[in-house]
Every structure is written in structure tokens, then in C-alpha cells.
Protein backbone atom coordinates (compact mmCIF):
# COMPACT_ATOMS: atom_id res chain seq x y z
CA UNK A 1 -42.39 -3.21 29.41
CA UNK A 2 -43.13 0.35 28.79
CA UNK A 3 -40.09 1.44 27.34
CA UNK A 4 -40.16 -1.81 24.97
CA UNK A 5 -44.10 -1.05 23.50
CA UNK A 6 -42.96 2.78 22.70
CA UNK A 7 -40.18 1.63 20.70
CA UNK A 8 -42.33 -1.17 19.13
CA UNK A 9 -44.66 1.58 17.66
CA UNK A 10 -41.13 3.88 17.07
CA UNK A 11 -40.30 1.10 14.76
CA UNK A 12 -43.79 1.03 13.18
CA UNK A 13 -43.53 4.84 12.31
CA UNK A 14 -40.10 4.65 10.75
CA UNK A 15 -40.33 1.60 8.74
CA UNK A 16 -43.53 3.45 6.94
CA UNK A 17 -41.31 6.04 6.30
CA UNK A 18 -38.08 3.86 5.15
CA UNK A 19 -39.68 1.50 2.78
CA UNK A 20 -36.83 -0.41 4.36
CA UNK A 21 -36.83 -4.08 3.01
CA UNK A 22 -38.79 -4.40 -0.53
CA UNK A 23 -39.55 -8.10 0.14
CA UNK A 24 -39.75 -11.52 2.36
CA UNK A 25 -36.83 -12.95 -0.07
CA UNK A 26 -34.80 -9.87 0.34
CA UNK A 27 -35.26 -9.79 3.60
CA UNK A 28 -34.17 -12.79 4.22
CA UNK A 29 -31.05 -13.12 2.06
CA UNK A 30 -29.69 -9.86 3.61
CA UNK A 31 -30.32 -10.92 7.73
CA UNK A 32 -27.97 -13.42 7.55
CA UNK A 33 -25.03 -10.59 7.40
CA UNK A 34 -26.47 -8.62 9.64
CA UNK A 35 -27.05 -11.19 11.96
CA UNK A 36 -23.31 -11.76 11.63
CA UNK A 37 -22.87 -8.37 12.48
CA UNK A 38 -25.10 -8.81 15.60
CA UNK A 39 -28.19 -7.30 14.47
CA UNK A 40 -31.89 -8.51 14.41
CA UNK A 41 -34.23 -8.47 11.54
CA UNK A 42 -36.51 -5.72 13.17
CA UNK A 43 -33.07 -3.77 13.41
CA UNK A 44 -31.67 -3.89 10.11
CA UNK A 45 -35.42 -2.89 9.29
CA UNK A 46 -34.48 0.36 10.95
CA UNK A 47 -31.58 0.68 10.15
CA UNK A 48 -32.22 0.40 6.08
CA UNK A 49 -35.16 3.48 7.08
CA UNK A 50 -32.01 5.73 7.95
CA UNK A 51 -29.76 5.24 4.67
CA UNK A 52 -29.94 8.67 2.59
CA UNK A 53 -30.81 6.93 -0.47
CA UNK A 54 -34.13 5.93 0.79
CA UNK A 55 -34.78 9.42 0.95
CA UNK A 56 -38.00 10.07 -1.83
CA UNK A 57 -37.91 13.00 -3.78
CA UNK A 58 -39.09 16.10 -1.69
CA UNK A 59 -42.65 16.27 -2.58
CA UNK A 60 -44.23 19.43 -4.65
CA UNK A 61 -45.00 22.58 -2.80
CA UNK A 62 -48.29 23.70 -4.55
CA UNK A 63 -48.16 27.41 -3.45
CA UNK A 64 -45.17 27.39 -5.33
CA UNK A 65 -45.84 26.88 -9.15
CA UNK A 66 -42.10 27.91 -10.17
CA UNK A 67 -40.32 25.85 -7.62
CA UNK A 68 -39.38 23.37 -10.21
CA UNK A 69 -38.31 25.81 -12.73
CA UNK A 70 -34.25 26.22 -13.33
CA UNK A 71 -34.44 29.82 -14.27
CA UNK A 72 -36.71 30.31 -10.58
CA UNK A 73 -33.45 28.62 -8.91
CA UNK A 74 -30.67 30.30 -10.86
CA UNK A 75 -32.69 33.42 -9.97
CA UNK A 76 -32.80 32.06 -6.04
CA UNK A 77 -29.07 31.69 -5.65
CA UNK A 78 -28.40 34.91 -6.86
CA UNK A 79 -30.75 36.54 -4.19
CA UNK A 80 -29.95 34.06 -1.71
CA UNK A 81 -26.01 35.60 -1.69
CA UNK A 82 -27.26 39.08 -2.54
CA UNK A 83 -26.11 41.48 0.69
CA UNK A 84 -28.15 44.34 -1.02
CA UNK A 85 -31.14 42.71 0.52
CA UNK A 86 -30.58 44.06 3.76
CA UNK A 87 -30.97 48.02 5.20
CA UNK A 88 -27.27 48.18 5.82
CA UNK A 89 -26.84 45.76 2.88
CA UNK A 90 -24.29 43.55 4.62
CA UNK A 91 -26.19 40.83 5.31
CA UNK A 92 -27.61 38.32 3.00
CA UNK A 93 -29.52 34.74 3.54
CA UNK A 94 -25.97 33.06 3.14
CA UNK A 95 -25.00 35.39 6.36
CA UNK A 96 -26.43 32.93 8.59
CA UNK A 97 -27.05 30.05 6.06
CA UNK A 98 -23.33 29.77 5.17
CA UNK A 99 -22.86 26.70 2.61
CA UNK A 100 -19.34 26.79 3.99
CA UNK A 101 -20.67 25.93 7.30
CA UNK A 102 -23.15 23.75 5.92
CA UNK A 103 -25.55 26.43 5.65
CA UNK A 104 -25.87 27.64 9.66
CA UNK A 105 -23.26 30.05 10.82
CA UNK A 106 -22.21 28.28 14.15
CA UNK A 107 -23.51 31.09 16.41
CA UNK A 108 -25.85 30.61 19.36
CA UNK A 109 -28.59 33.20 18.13
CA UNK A 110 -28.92 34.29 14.60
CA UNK A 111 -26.83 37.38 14.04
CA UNK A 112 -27.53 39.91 11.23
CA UNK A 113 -28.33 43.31 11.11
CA UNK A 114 -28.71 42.90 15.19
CA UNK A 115 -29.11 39.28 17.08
CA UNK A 116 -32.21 37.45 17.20
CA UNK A 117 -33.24 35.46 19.94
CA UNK A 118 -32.85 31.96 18.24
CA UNK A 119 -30.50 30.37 16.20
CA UNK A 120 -30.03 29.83 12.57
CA UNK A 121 -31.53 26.36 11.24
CA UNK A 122 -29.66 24.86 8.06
CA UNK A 123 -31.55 24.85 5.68
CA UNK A 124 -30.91 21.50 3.07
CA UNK A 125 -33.75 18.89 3.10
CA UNK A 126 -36.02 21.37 4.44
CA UNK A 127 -38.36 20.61 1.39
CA UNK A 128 -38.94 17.66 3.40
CA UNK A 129 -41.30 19.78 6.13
CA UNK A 130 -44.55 20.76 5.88
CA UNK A 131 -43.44 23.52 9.19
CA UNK A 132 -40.40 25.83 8.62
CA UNK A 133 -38.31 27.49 11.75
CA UNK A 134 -37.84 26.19 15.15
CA UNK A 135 -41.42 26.59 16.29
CA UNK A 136 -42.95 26.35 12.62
CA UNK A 137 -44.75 29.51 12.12
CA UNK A 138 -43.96 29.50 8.29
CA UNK A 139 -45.66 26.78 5.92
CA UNK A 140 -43.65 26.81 3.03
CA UNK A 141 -39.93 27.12 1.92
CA UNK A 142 -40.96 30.58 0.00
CA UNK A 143 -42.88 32.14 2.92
CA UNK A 144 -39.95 31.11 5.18
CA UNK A 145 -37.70 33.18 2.73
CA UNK A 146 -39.87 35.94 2.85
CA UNK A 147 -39.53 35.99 7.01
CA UNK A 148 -35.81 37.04 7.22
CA UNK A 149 -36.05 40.05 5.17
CA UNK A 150 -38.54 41.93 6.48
CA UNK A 151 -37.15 41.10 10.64
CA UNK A 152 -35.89 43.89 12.00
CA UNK A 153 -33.27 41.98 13.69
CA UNK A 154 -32.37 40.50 10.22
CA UNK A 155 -32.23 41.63 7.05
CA UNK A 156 -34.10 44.70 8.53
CA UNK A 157 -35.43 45.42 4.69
CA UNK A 158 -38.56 46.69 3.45
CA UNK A 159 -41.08 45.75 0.64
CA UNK A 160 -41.29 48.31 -1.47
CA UNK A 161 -37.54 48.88 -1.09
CA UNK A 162 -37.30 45.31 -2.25
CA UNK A 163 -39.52 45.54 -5.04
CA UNK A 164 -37.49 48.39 -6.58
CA UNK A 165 -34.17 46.53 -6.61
CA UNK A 166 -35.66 43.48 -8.11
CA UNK A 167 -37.20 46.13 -11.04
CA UNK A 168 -33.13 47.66 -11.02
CA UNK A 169 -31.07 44.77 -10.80
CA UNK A 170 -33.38 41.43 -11.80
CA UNK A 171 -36.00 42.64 -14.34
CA UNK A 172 -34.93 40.25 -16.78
CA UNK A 173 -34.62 37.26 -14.51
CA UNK A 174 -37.87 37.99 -12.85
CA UNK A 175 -39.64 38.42 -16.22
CA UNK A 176 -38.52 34.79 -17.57
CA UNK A 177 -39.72 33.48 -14.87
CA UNK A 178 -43.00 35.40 -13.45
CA UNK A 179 -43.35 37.03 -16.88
CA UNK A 180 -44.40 40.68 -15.70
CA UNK A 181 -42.71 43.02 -13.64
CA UNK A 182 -44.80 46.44 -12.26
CA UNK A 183 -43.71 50.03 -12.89
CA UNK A 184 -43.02 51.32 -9.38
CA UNK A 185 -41.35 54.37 -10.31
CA UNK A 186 -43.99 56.61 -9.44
CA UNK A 187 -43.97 55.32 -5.78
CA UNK A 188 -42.00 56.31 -2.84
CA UNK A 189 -38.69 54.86 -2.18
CA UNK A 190 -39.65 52.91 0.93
CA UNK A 191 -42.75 51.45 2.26
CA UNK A 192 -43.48 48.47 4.36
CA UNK A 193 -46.33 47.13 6.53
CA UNK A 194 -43.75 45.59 9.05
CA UNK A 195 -41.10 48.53 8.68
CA UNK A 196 -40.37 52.19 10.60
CA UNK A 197 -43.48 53.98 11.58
CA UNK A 198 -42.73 56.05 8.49
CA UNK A 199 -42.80 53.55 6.35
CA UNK A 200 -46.03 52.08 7.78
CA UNK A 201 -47.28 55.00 6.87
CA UNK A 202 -46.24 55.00 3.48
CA UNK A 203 -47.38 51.71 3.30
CA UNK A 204 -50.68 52.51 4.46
CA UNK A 205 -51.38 55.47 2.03
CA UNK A 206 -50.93 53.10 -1.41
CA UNK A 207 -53.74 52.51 -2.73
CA UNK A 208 -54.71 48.37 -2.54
CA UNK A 209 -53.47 47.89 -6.19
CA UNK A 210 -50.02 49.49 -5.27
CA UNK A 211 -49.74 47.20 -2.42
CA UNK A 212 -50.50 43.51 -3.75
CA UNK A 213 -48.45 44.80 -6.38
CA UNK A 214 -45.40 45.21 -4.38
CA UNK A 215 -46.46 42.24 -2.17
CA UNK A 216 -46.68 40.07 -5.67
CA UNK A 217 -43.39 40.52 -6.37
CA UNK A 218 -42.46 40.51 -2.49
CA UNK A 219 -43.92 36.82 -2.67
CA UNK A 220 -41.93 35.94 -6.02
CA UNK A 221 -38.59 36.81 -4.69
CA UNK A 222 -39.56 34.09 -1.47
CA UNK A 223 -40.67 31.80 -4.43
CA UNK A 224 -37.39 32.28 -6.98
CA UNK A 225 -35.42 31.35 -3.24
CA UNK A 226 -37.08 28.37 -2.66
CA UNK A 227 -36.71 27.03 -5.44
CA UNK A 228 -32.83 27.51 -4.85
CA UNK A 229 -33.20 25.77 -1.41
CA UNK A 230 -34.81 22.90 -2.71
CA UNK A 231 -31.62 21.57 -5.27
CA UNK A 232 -29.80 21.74 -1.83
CA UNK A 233 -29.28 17.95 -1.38
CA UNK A 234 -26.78 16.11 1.93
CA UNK A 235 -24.64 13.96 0.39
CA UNK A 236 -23.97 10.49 2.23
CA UNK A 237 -21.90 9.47 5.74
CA UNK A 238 -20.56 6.86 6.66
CA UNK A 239 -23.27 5.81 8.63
CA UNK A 240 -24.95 5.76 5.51
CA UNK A 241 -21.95 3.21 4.03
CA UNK A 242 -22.00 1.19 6.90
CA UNK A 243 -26.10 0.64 6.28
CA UNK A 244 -25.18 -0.38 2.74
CA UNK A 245 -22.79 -3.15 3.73
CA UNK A 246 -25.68 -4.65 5.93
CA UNK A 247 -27.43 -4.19 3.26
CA UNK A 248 -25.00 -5.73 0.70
CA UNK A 249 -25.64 -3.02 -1.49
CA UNK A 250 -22.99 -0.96 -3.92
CA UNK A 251 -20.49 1.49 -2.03
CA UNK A 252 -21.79 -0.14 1.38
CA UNK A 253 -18.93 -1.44 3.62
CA UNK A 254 -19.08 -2.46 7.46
CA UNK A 255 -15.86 -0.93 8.07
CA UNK A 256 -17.21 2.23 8.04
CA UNK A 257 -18.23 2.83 11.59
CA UNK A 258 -15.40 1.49 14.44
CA UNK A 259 -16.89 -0.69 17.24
CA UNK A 260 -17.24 2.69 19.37
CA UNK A 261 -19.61 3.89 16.17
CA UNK A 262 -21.56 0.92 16.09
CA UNK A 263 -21.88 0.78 20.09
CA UNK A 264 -23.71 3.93 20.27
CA UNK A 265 -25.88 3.10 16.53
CA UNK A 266 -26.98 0.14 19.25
CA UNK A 267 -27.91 3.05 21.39
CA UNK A 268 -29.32 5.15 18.97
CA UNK A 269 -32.15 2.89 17.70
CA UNK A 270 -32.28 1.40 21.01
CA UNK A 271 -31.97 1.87 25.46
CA UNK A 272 -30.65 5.78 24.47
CA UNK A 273 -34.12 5.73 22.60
CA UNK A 274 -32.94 8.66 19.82
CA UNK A 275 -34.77 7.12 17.21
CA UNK A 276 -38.57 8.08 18.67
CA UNK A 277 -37.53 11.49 16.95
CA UNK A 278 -34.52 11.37 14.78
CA UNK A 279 -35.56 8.62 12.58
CA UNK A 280 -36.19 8.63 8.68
CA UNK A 281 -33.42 9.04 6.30
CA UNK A 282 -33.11 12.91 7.45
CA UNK A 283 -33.18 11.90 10.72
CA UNK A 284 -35.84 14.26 12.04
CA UNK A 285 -39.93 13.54 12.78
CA UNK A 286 -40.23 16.92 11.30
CA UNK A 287 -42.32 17.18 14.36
CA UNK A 288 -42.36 19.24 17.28
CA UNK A 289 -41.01 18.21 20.63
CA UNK A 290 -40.71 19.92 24.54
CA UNK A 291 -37.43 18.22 25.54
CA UNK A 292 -37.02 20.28 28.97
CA UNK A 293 -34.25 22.53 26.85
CA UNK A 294 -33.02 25.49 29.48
CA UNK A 295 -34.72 28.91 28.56
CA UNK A 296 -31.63 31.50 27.25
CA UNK A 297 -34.02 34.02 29.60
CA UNK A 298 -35.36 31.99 32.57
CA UNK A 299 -37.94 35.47 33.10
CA UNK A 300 -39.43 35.12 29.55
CA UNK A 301 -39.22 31.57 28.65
CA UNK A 302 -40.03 30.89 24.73
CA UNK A 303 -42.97 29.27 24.11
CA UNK A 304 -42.25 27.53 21.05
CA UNK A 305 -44.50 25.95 18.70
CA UNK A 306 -47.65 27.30 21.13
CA UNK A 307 -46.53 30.74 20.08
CA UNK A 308 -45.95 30.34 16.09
CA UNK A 309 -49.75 28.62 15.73
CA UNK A 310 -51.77 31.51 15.80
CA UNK A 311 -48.75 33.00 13.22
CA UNK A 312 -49.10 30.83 10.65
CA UNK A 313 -52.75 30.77 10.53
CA UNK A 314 -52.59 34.36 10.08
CA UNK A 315 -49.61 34.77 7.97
CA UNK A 316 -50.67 36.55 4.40
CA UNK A 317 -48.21 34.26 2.49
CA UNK A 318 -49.31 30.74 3.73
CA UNK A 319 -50.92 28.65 1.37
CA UNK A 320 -54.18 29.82 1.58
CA UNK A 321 -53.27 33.55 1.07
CA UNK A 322 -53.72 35.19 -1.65
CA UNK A 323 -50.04 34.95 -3.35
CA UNK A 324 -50.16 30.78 -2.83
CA UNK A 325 -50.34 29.32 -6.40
CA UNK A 326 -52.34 26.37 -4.36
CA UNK A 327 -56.12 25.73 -4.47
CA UNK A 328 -57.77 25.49 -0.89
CA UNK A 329 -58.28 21.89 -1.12
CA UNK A 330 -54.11 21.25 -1.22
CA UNK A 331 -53.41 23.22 2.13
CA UNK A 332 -54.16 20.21 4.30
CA UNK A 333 -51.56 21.19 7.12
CA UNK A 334 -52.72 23.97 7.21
CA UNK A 335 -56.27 24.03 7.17
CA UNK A 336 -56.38 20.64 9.49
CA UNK A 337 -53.54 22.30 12.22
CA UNK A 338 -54.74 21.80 15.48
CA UNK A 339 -54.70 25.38 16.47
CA UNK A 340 -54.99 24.63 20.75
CA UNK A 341 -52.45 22.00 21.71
CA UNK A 342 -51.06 22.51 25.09
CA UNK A 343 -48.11 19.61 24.20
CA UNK A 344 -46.92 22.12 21.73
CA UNK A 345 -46.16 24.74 24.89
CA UNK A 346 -42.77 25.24 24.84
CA UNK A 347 -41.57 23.05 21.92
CA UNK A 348 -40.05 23.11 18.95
CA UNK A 349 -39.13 21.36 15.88
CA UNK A 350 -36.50 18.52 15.61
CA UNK A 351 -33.62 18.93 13.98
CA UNK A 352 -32.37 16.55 11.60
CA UNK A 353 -28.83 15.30 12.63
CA UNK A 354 -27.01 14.61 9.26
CA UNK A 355 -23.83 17.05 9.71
CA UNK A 356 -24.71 17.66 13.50
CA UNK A 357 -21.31 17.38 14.51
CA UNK A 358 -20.22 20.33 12.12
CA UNK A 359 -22.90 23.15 13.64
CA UNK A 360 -22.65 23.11 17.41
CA UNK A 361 -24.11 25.11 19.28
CA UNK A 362 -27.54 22.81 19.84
CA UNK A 363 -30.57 23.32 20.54
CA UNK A 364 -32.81 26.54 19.32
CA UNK A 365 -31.32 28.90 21.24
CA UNK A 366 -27.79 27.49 21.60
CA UNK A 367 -28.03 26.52 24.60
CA UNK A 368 -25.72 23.47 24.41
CA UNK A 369 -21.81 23.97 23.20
CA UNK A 370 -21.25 20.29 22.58
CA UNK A 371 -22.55 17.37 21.27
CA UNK A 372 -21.74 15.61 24.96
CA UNK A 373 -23.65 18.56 26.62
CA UNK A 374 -26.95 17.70 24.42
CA UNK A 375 -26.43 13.82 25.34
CA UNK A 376 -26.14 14.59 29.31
CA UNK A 377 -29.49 17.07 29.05
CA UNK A 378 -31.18 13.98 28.12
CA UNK A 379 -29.74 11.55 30.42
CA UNK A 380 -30.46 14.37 33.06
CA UNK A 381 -34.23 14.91 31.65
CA UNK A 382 -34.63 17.83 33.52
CA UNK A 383 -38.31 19.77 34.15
CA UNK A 384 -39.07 22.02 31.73
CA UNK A 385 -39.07 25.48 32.03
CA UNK A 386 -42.49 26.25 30.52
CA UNK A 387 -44.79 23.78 29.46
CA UNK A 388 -44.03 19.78 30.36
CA UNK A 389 -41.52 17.61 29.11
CA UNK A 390 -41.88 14.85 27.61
CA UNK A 391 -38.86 13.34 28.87
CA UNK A 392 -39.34 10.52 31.29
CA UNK A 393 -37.26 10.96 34.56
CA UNK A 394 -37.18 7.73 37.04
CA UNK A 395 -40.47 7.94 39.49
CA UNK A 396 -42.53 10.30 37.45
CA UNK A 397 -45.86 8.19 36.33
CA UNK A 398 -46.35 8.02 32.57
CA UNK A 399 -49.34 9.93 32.68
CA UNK A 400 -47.84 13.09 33.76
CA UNK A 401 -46.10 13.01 30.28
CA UNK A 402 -49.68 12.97 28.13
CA UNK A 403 -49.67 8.94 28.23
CA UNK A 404 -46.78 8.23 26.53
CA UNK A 405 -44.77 5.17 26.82
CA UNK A 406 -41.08 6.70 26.46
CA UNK A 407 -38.71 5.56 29.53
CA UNK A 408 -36.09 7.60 31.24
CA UNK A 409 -32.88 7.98 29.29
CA UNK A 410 -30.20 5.83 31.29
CA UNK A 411 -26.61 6.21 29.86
CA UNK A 412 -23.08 5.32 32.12
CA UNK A 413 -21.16 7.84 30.80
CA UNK A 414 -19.33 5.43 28.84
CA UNK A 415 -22.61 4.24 27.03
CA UNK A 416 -22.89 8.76 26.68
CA UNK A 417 -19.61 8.38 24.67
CA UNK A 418 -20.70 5.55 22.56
CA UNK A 419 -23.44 7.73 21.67
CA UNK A 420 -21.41 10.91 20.93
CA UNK A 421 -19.00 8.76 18.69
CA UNK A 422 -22.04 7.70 16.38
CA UNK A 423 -23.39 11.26 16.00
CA UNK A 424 -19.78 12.14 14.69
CA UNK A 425 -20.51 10.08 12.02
CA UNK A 426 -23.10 11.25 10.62
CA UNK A 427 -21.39 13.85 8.36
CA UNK A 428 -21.28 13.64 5.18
């Protein structure tokens, strides 16, 4: 009975999100093929809340007034693929956001000028999140741009270095767009309030007009990338197809998914209980979740999400810094984030599983090499390693897991394989 009333408000949630069936006529007129295909009403309410086209239009970022403009993204691309953006310049954003790869580079932790300690997250739909990075210390797709490049373990780059090149190489492109570029020639070469202790320094001995210059443009380059980032649209799998022909609607067809595919969809929205989290049309809560996921260092497990709150709060690019095009009033995740929230000790954002099978490893620190691994950690629903999981093992009491009404995860292994076969599908 427990498992059953936490998917009954699962199914609340996602039909919200879905705008699944548009009316009692429609509704009806379309449940009499899925009920040929063996599925409920409720369920092909669901299911409809998955297909990609129900996917609205990623709403507007108001920090970022240029995100809509073309010349912003054709400006984005360019420094999106542009290695010179890095101290050794070798590495660019594409370096571990490889479109070839469906923009993740299929290692376990991030690699670029040195490795980081998580992995690389792709990057389309992302406009869809009000949190950016596995533990969502970044609030917008242009202060997540800005991130990378000033890491010492990636791009390893600093501001004023930054601000020079775009003056060299982009003055023109910059100017259409943010319609004045500084003079910096009379500064040093380098400076940087996250760089080398020399230039710290450097950065320190600007005068304040110096550096929000250099920040400004610092912030436009994250801005002119977003932009970029946001035209990145998935295009449809045949999960997506096989929704349509339950749905009788153009391109659909029930052929799409073989009775293995369909076995573990059964799974997915129901006993394997995948949808409390992966649900929508990106398949992601865009929330944040301790699953129990192994710590890569068992003596200095990451905290997660618990970690990245103070961060963001802090962070001079959010959306109510100074360089946010937003007023106050329209930073509402922000300014409302609960800022003490021990569920949010040790975990981290949830992926969104269109193209999963493509970018293995899983997890945020790659902890996982195959899609049957993840599956199995779930099934398993081990303790976590810092902070408490919310999965349900048999015998543990539902309070211990913050009152929730999720059941343990019971798969036979050949119910496990049903599952895997379904997330195969899901590429585009």
C-alpha cells in the first residue's frame, strides 16, 4: 500500500508536467488502443508526459538578455570549440562536451587541463534547469559557462587573459552583440581573482573600474555560450515513436519497442519505480537525489548538493549579482533556496536519460561502467556513504527515509534486463 500511494502522487507530478491528454473525448478515443496494447488510462497518461514533443519551449533566462539573440549564439559556438580558452590552449568546452559523443566525453571524471573529481554532464536540454552541475552550485546556463574556464583543473584560464583575446580575436562579434568592448591594453597580461598567487595579485591591484570591466566582459562570453547551448535540442527515440502509436498520432508506430522494450517501459513507470525521478519528457525531476551512489574516495566522501548551496548563494554571477540582466524580483530559485537541507547531504542532480545508453560511465563520478551496473545499485539499495538514502531496502521503516512512501526496488534479474533493454531505447 505504500509503494502504490508514492506512485499515485509520482503520477500526479508528471502528468502536471506532460499536459498529457488535452481532453475527456481524446482521452477516451485513444484508450481503446492502448488498452489493446495492455495499458491503463492512468498509464498512457504517463506515458504521453514522456514523448519529446510535449517538451515546452525552455523558458527565458532573465539574467541573460542576449540569450535569444542569433548573433549571441553564432558568437557561443565559436567560443564553445575555441581551444585558445584554456592556459595550455588545448582544451575547449567541446573537450568534454563532445557533440560527437553527444556532448559528454565518456570518461569517468572530467579530464582537461588535469582531471576533476566528477564527470562531465551533457549539456542539451539543460535550459530546462533552474540548477546547473551535478550538485547545482551554478544558477544559470551562462554562469555555468563561466565555471569551466576559470577551474584550475579545467580550462585553467584567467580573466583578464580572457578579456584580451575576446578584444584580439572577437571585437566585432562581441560589439554586435554587447555593443562596447573596453580598452585593456594598458593592463597587465594576466590577472584573475581565482588564478596563480601572482595573478591574484594582479588582480587585486586594478582599480574597481578595471575589474568589473574585465568581469563584464568575463560574464558576456558565459552569456554569448549560453545562448549556443540553448539551440541544442534531442531529437526523438523510439520510445518516443512507440508513445505516438498509443497515441495515434503522426510518425507514432507500436512496433517500435520489441516485447523485451515494452516489458521493462512496464517497469519503468511501474514495480522498478524509475519514473519518481526520471519522468517528464527529458526524463529528469531536475531535482536532487541521495541514491546511496559509492564515494570514488570512501575517506572524503562528496557531499553533493549540501556542498554547492552555500556556492551559489555566494557566486558573483548568479542572478542577483551584479552582471545578471534580471531584476531581484525574477530570481525566485534563488532567493527562495532553502539554504539548510540535510536531504540534500550527499546528493546530486538527476540526470535526464534520453541518449543514456551512448555516455556510460553513470553516475557523477563514474562510478558505474554499465547500464546493468546502475540497475543492480538500485535493486541492491545500498547505505549511503554520507548522508541517507533515500532508497528503500526491505525492513528499514519509512521514516528513516524522511517519510517517504518509495518501496524497495525488487527486480529478478530477468525483470533487471527488461529494464536495461528499455533504457537502450531511449536514444535518439
Amino acid at each position: 500500500m505504500a509503494t502504490r500511494t508514492w506512485i499515485a502522487a509520482t503520477l500526479a507530478a508528471v502528468l502536471v508536467f506532460g499536459g498529457a491528454l488535452t481532453s475527456p473525448a481524446q482521452g477516451l478515443g485513444l484508450f481503446s488502443r492502448a488498452r489493446a496494447e495492455g495499458w491503463t488510462q492512468d498509464q498512457l497518461s504517463i506515458l504521453a508526459s514522456l514523448r519529446l514533443n510535449r517538451l515546452p519551449p525552455s523558458p527565458p533566462d532573465p539574467s541573460n538578455a542576449h540569450e535569444a539573440s542569433p548573433a549571441a549564439a553564432a558568437l557561443g559556438r565559436r567560443l564553445f570549440f575555441d581551444v585558445r580558452l584554456s592556459r595550455n590552449e588545448s582544451v575547449s568546452c567541446a573537450s568534454c562536451h563532445d557533440p560527437a559523443r553527444h556532448f559528454q566525453d565518456g570518461r569517468p571524471l572530467g579530464q582537461g587541463i588535469a582531471t576533476g573529481t566528477r564527470r562531465a554532464m551533457p549539456i542539451v536540454g539543460t535550459g530546462h534547469s533552474p540548477w546547473l552541475f551535478w550538485d547545482g552550485r551554478k544558477d544559470s546556463l551562462w554562469s555555468q559557462a563561466l565555471g569551466p574556464l576559470e577551474d584550475a583543473a579545467e580550462h585553467g584560464g584567467n580573466r583578464l587573459r580572457y578579456a584580451r583575446l575576446m578584444q584580439e580575436h572577437y571585437r566585432s562579434e562581441y560589439v554586435a552583440v554587447f555593443e562596447h568592448m573596453p580598452d585593456f591594453s594598458r593592463l597587465p597580461m594576466d590577472a584573475s581573482p581565482l588564478g596563480t598567487p601572482a595573478e591574484r595579485a594582479a588582480w587585486s591591484a586594478l582599480d574597481a573600474s578595471s575589474r568589473e570591466a574585465v568581469s563584464r566582459v568575463f560574464a558576456n562570453m558565459g552569456k554569448a555560450i549560453a545562448a549556443y547551448e540553448k539551440s541544442l535540442q534531442h531529437g526523438e527515440s523510439r520510445l518516443d515513436r512507440y508513445i505516438g502509436g498509443l497515441l495515434q498520432e503522426p510518425g507514432g508506430s507500436v512496433e517500435s519497442l520489441d516485447a523485451q522494450e515494452v516489458r521493462g517501459l512496464r517497469l519503468f513507470v511501474g514495480k522498478a519505480q524509475c519514473i519518481g525521478c526520471h519522468n517528464g519528457p527529458l526524463l529528469s525531476d531536475q531535482h536532487f537525489h541521495n541514491t546511496g551512489v559509492p564515494a570514488r574516495d570512501p575517506a572524503s566522501p562528496d557531499r553533493g548538493r549540501a556542498s554547492a548551496l552555500v556556492k551559489v548563494a555566494q557566486d558573483e554571477f548568479n542572478c542577483l549579482g551584479s552582471y545578471s540582466d534580471a531584476r531581484p524580483e525574477q530570481c525566485g530559485e534563488l532567493r527562495f533556496m532553502a539554504q539548510a537541507d540535510a536531504r540534500m547531504e550527499g546528493a546530486f542532480k538527476t540526470p535526464g536519460l534520453r541518449n543514456v545508453a551512448l555516455r556510460p560511465p553513470y553516475m557523477h563520478a563514474g562510478q558505474f561502467a554499465t547500464l546493468e551496473d546502475v540497475v543492480q545499485h538500485y535493486v541492491k539499495a545500498p547505505a549511503a556513504a554520507v548522508g541517507l538514502s533515500e532508497l528503500h531496502r526491505p525492513g528499514d521503516p519509512p521514516a528513516s527515509h524522511g517519510g517517504d512512501h518509495r518501496g524497495p526496488i525488487q527486480l529478478t534479474p530477468s525483470e533487471q534486463q527488461d529494464l536495461v533493454a528499455l533504457l537502450k531505447a531511449l536514444s535518439e
